[in-house]
PDB file of N, CA and C in Angstrom:
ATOM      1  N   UNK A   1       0.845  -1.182   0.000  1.00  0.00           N
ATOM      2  CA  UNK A   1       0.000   0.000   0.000  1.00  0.00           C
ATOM      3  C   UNK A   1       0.890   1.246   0.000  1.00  0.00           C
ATOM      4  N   UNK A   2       0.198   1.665  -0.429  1.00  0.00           N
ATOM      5  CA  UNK A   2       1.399   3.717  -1.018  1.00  0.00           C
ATOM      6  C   UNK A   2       0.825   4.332   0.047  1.00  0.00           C
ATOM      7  N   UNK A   3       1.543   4.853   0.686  1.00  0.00           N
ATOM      8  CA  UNK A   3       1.822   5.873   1.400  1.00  0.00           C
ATOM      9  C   UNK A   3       2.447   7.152   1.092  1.00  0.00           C
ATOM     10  N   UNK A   4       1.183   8.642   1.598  1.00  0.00           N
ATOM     11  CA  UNK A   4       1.875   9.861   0.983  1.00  0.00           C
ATOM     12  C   UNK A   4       2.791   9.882   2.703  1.00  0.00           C
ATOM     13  N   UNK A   5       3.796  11.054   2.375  1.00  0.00           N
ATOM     14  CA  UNK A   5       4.606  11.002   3.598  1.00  0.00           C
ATOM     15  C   UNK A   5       4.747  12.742   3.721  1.00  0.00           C
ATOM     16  N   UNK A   6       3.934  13.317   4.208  1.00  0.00           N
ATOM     17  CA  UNK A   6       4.191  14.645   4.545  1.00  0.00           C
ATOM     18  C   UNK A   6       5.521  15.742   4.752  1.00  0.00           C
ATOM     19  N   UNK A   7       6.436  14.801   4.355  1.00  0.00           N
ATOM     20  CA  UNK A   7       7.676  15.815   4.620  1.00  0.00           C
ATOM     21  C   UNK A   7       8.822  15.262   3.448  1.00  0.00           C
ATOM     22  N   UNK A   8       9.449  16.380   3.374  1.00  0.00           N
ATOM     23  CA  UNK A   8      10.567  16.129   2.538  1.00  0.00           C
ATOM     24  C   UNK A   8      11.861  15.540   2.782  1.00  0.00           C
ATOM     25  N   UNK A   9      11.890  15.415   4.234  1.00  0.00           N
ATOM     26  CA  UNK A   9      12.616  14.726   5.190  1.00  0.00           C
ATOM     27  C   UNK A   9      12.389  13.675   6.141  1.00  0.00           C
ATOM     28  N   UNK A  10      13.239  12.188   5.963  1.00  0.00           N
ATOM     29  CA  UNK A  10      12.968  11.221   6.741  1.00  0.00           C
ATOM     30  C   UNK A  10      13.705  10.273   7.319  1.00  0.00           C
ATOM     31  N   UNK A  11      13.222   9.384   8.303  1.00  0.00           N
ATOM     32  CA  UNK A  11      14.684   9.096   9.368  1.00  0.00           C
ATOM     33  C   UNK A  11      13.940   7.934   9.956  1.00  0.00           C
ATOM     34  N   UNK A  12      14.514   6.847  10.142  1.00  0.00           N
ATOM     35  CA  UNK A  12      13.954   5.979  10.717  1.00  0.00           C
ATOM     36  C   UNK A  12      14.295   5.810  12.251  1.00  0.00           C
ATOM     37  N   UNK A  13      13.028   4.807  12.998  1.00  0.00           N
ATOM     38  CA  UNK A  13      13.401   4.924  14.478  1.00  0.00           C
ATOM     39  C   UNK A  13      15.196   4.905  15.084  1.00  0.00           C
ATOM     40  N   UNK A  14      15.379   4.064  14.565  1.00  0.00           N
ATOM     41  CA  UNK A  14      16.960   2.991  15.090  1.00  0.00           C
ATOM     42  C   UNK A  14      17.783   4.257  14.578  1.00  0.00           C
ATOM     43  N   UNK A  15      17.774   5.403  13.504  1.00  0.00           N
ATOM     44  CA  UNK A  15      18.623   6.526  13.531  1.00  0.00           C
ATOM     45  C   UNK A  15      18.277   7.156  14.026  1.00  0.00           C
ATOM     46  N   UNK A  16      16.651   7.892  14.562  1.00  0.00           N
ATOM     47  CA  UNK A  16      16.643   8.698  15.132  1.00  0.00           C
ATOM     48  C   UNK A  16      17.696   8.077  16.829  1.00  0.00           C
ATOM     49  N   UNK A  17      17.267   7.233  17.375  1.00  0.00           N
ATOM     50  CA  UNK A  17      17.471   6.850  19.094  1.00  0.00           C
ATOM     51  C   UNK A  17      19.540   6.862  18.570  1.00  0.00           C
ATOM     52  N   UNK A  18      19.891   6.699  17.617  1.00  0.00           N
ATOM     53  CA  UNK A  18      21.740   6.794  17.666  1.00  0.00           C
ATOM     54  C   UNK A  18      22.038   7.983  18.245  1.00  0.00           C
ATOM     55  N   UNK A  19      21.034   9.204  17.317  1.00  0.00           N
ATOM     56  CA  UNK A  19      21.760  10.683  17.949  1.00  0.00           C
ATOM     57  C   UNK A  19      20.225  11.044  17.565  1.00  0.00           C
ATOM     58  N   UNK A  20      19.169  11.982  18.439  1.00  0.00           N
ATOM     59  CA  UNK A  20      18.061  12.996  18.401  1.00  0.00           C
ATOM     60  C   UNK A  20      18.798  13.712  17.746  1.00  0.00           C
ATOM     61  N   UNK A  21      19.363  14.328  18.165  1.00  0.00           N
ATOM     62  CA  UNK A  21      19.923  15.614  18.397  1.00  0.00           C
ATOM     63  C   UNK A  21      19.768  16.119  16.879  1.00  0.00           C
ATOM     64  N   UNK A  22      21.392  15.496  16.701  1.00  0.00           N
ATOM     65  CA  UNK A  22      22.254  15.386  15.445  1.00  0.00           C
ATOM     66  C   UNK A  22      20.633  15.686  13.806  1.00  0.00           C
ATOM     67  N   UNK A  23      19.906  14.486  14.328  1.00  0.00           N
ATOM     68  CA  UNK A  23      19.221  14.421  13.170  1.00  0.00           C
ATOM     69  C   UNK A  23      17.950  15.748  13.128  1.00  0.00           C
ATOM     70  N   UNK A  24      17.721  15.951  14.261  1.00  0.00           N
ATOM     71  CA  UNK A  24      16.795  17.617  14.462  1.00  0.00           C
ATOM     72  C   UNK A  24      17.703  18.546  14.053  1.00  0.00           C
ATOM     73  N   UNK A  25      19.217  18.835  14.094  1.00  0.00           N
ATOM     74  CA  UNK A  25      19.997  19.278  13.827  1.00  0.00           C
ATOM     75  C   UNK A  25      19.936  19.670  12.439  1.00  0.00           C
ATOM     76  N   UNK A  26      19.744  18.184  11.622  1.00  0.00           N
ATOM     77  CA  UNK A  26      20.596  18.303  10.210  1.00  0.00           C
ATOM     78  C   UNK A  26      18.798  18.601   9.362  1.00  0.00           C
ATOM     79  N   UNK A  27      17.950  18.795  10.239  1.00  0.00           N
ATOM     80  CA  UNK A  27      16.950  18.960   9.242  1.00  0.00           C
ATOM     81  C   UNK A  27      16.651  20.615   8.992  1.00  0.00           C
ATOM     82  N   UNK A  28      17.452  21.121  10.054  1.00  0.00           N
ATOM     83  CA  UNK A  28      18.041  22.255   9.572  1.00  0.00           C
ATOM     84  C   UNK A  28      15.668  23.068   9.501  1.00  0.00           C
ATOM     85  N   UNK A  29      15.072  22.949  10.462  1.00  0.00           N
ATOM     86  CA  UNK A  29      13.714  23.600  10.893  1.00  0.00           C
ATOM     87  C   UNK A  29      12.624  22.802  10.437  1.00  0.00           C
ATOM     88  N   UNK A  30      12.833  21.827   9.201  1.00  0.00           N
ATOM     89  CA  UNK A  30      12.478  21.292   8.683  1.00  0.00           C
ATOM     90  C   UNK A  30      11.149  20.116   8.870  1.00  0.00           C
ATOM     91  N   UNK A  31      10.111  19.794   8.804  1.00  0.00           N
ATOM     92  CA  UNK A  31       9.425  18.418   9.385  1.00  0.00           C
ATOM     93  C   UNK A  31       9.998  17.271   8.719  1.00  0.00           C
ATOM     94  N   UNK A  32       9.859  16.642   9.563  1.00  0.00           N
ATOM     95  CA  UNK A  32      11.165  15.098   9.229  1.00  0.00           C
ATOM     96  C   UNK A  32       9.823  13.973   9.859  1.00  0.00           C
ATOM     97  N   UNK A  33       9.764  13.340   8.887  1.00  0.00           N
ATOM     98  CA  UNK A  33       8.619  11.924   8.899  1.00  0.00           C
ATOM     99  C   UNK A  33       9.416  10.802   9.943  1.00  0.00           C
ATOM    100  N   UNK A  34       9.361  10.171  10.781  1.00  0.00           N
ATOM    101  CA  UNK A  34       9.457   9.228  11.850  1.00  0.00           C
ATOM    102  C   UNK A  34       9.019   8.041  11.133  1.00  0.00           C
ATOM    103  N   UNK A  35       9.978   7.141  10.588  1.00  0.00           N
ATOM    104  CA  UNK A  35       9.481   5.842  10.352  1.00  0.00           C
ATOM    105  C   UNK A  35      10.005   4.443  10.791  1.00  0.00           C
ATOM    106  N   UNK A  36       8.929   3.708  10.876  1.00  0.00           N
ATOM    107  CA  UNK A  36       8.599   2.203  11.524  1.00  0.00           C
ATOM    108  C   UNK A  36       8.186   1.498  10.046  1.00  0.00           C
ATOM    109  N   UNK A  37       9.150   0.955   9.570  1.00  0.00           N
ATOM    110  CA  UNK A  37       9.641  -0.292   8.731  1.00  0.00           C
ATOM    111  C   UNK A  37       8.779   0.128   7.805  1.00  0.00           C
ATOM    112  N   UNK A  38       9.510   1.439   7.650  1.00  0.00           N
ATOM    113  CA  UNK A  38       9.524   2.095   5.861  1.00  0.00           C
ATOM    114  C   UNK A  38       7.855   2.803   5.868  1.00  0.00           C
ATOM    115  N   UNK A  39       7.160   2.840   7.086  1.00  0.00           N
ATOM    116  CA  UNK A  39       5.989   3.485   7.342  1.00  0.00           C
ATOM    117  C   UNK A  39       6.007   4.686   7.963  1.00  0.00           C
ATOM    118  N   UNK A  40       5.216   5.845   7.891  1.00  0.00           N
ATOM    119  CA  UNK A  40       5.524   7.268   9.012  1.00  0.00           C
ATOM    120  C   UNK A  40       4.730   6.796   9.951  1.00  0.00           C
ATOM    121  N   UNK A  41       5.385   6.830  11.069  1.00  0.00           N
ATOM    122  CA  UNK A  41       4.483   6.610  12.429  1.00  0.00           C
ATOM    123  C   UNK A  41       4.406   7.700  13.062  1.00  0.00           C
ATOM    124  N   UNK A  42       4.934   8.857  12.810  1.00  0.00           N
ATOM    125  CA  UNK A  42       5.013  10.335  13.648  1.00  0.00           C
ATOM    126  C   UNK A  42       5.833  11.641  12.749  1.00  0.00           C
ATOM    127  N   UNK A  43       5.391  12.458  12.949  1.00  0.00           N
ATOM    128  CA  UNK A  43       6.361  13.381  12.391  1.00  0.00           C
ATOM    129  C   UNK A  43       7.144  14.657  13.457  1.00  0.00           C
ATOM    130  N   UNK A  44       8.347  14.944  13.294  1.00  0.00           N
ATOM    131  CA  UNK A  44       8.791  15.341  14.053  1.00  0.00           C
ATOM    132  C   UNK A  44       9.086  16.903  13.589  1.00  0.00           C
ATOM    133  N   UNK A  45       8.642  17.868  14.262  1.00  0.00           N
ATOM    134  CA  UNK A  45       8.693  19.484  13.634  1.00  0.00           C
ATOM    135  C   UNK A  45       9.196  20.410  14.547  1.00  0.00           C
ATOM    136  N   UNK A  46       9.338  21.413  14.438  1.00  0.00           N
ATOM    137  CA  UNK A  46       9.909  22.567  15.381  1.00  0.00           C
ATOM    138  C   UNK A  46       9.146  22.855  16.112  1.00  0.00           C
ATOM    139  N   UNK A  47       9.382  23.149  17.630  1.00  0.00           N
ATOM    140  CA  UNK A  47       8.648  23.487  18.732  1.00  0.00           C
ATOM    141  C   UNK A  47       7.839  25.069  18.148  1.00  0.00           C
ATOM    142  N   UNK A  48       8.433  25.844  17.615  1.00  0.00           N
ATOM    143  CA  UNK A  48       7.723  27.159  16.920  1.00  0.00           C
ATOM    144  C   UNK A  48       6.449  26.591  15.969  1.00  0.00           C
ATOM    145  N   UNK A  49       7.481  25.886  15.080  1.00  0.00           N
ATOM    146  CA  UNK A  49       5.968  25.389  14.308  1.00  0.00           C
ATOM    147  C   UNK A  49       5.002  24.691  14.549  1.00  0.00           C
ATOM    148  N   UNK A  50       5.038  23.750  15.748  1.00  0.00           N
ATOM    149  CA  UNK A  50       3.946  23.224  16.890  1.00  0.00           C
ATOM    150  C   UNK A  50       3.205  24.583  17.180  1.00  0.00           C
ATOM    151  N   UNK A  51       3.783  25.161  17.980  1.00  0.00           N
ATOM    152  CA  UNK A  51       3.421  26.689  18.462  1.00  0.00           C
ATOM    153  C   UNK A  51       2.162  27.065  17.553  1.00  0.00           C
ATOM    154  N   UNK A  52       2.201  27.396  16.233  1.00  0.00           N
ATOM    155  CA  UNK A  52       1.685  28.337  15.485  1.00  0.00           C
ATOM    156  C   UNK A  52       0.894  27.784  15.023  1.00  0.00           C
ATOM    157  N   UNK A  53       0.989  25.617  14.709  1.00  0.00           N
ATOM    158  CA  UNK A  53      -0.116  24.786  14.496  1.00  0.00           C
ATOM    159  C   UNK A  53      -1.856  24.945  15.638  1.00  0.00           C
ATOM    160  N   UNK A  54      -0.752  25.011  17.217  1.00  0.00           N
ATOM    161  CA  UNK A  54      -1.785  25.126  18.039  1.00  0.00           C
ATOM    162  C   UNK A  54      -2.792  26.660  17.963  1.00  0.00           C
ATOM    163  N   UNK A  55      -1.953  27.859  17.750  1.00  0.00           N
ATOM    164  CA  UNK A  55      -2.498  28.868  17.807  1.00  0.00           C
ATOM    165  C   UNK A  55      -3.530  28.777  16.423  1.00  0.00           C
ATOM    166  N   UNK A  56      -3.299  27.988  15.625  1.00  0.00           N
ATOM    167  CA  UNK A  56      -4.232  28.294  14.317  1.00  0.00           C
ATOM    168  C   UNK A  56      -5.291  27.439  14.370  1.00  0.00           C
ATOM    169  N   UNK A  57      -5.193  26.577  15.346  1.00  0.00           N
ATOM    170  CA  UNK A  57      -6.129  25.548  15.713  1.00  0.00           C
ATOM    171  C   UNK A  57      -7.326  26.056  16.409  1.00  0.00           C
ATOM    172  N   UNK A  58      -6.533  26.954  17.477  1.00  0.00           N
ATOM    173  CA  UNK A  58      -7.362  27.780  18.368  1.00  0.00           C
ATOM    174  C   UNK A  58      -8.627  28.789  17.934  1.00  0.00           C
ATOM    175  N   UNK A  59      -7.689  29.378  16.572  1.00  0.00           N
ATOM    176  CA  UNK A  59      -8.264  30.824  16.006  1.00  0.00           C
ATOM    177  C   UNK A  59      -9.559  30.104  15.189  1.00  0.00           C
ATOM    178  N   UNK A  60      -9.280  28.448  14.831  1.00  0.00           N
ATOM    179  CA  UNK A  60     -10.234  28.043  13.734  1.00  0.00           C
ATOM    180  C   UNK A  60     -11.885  27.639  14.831  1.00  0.00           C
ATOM    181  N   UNK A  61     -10.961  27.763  15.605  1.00  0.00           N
ATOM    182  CA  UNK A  61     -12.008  26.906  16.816  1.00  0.00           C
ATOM    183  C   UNK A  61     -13.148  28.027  17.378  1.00  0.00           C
ATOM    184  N   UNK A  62     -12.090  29.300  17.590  1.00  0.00           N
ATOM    185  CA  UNK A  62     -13.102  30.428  17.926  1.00  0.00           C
ATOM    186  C   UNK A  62     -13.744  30.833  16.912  1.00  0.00           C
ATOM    187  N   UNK A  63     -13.192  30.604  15.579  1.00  0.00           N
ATOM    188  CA  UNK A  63     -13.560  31.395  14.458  1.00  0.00           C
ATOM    189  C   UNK A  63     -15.613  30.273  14.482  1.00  0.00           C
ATOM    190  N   UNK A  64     -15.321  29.064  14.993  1.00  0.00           N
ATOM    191  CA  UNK A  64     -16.366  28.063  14.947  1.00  0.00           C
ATOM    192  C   UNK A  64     -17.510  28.374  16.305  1.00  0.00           C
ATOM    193  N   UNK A  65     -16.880  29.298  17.081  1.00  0.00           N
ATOM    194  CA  UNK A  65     -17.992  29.631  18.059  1.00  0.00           C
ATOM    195  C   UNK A  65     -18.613  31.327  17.793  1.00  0.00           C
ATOM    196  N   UNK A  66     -17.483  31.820  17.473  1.00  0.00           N
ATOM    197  CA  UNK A  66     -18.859  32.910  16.556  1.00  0.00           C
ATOM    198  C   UNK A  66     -19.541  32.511  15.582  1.00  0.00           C
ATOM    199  N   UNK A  67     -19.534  31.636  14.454  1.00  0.00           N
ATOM    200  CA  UNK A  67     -20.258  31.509  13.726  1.00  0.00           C
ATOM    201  C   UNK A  67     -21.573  30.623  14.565  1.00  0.00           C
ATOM    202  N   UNK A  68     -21.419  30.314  15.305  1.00  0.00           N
ATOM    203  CA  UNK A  68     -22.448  29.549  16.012  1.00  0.00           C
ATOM    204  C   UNK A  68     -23.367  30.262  16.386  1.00  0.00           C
ATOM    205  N   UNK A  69     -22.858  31.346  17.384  1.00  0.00           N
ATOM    206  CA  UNK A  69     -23.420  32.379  17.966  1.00  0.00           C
ATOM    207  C   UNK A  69     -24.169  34.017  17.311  1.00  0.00           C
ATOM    208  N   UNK A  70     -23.336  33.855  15.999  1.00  0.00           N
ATOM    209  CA  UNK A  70     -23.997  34.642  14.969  1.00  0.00           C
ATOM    210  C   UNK A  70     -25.446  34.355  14.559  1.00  0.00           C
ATOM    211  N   UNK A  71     -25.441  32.804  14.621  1.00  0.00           N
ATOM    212  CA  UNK A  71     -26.558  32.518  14.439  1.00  0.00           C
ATOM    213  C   UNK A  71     -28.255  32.386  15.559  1.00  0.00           C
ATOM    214  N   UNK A  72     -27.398  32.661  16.337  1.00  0.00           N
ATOM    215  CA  UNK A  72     -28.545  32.366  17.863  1.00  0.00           C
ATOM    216  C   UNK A  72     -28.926  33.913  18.083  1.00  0.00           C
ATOM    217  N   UNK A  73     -30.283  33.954  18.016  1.00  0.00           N
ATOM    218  CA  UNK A  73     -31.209  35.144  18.891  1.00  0.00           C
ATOM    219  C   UNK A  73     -30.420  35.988  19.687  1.00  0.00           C
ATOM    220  N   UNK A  74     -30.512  36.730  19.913  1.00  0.00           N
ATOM    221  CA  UNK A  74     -29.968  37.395  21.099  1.00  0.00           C
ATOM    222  C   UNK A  74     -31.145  38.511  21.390  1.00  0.00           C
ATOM    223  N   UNK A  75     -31.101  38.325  22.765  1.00  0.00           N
ATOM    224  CA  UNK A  75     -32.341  39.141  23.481  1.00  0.00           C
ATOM    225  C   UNK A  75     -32.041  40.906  23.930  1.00  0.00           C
ATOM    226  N   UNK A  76     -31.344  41.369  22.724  1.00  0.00           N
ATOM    227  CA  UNK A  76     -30.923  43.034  22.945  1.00  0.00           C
ATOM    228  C   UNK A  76     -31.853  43.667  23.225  1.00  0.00           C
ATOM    229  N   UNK A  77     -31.324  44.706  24.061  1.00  0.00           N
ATOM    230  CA  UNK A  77     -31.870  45.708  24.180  1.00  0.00           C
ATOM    231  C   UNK A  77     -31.428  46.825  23.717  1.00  0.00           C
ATOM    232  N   UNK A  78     -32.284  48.002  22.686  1.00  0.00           N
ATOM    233  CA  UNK A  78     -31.168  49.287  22.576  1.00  0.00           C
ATOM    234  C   UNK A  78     -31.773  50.431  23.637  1.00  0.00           C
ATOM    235  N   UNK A  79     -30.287  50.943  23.964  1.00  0.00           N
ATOM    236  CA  UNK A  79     -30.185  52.025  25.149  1.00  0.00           C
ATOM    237  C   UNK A  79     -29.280  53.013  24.092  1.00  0.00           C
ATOM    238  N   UNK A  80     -29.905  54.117  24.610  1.00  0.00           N
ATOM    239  CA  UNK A  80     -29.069  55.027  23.722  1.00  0.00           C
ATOM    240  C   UNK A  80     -27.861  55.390  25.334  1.00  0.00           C
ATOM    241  N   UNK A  81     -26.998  56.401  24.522  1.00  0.00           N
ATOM    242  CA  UNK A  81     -25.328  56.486  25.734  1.00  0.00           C
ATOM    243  C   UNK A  81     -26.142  57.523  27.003  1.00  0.00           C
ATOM    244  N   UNK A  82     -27.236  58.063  26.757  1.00  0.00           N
ATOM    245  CA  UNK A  82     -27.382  58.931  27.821  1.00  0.00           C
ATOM    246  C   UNK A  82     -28.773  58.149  29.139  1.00  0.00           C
ATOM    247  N   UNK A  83     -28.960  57.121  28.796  1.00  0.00           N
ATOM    248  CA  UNK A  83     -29.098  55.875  29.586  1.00  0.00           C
ATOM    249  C   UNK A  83     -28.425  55.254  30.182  1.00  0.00           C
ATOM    250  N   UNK A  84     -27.297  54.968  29.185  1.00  0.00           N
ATOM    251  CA  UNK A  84     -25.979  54.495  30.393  1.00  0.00           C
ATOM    252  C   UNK A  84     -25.225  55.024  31.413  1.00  0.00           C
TER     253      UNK A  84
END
């Protein structure tokens, strides 16, 4: 079975555990595919680009509770400023 592999960079378990380091090193920021007998079992990316995955996750998530709420009634009242 074909497998797409999300990165342009890849490393298998038994090299990654010789040296982490070295191989986060040489991917130089890069996402690097994690593979288990020629399969991606994980992909490994920059703590920044984690970062900016979660924050866009977030923004899609709120972006999903206003649209929710756009849609629900709301029981306004108008007050003009010399009421307040």
């Amino acid at each position: 079975m074909l497998r797409k592999i999300h990165a342009s960079l890849s490393v298998s378990i038994s090299e990654l555990k010789r040296n982490p380091q070295a191989v986060i090193d040489d991917a130089h920021g890069e996402a690097i595919a994690l593979l288990n007998r020629n399969k991606p079992t994980a992909y490994i990316i920059p703590a920044e680009t984690y970062e900016m995955l979660m924050e866009i996750a977030e923004d899609v998530e709120l972006a999903g509770i206003i649209e929710q709420r756009r849609g629900e009634k709301a029981d306004a009242i108008e007050v003009s400023l010399n009421e307040l």
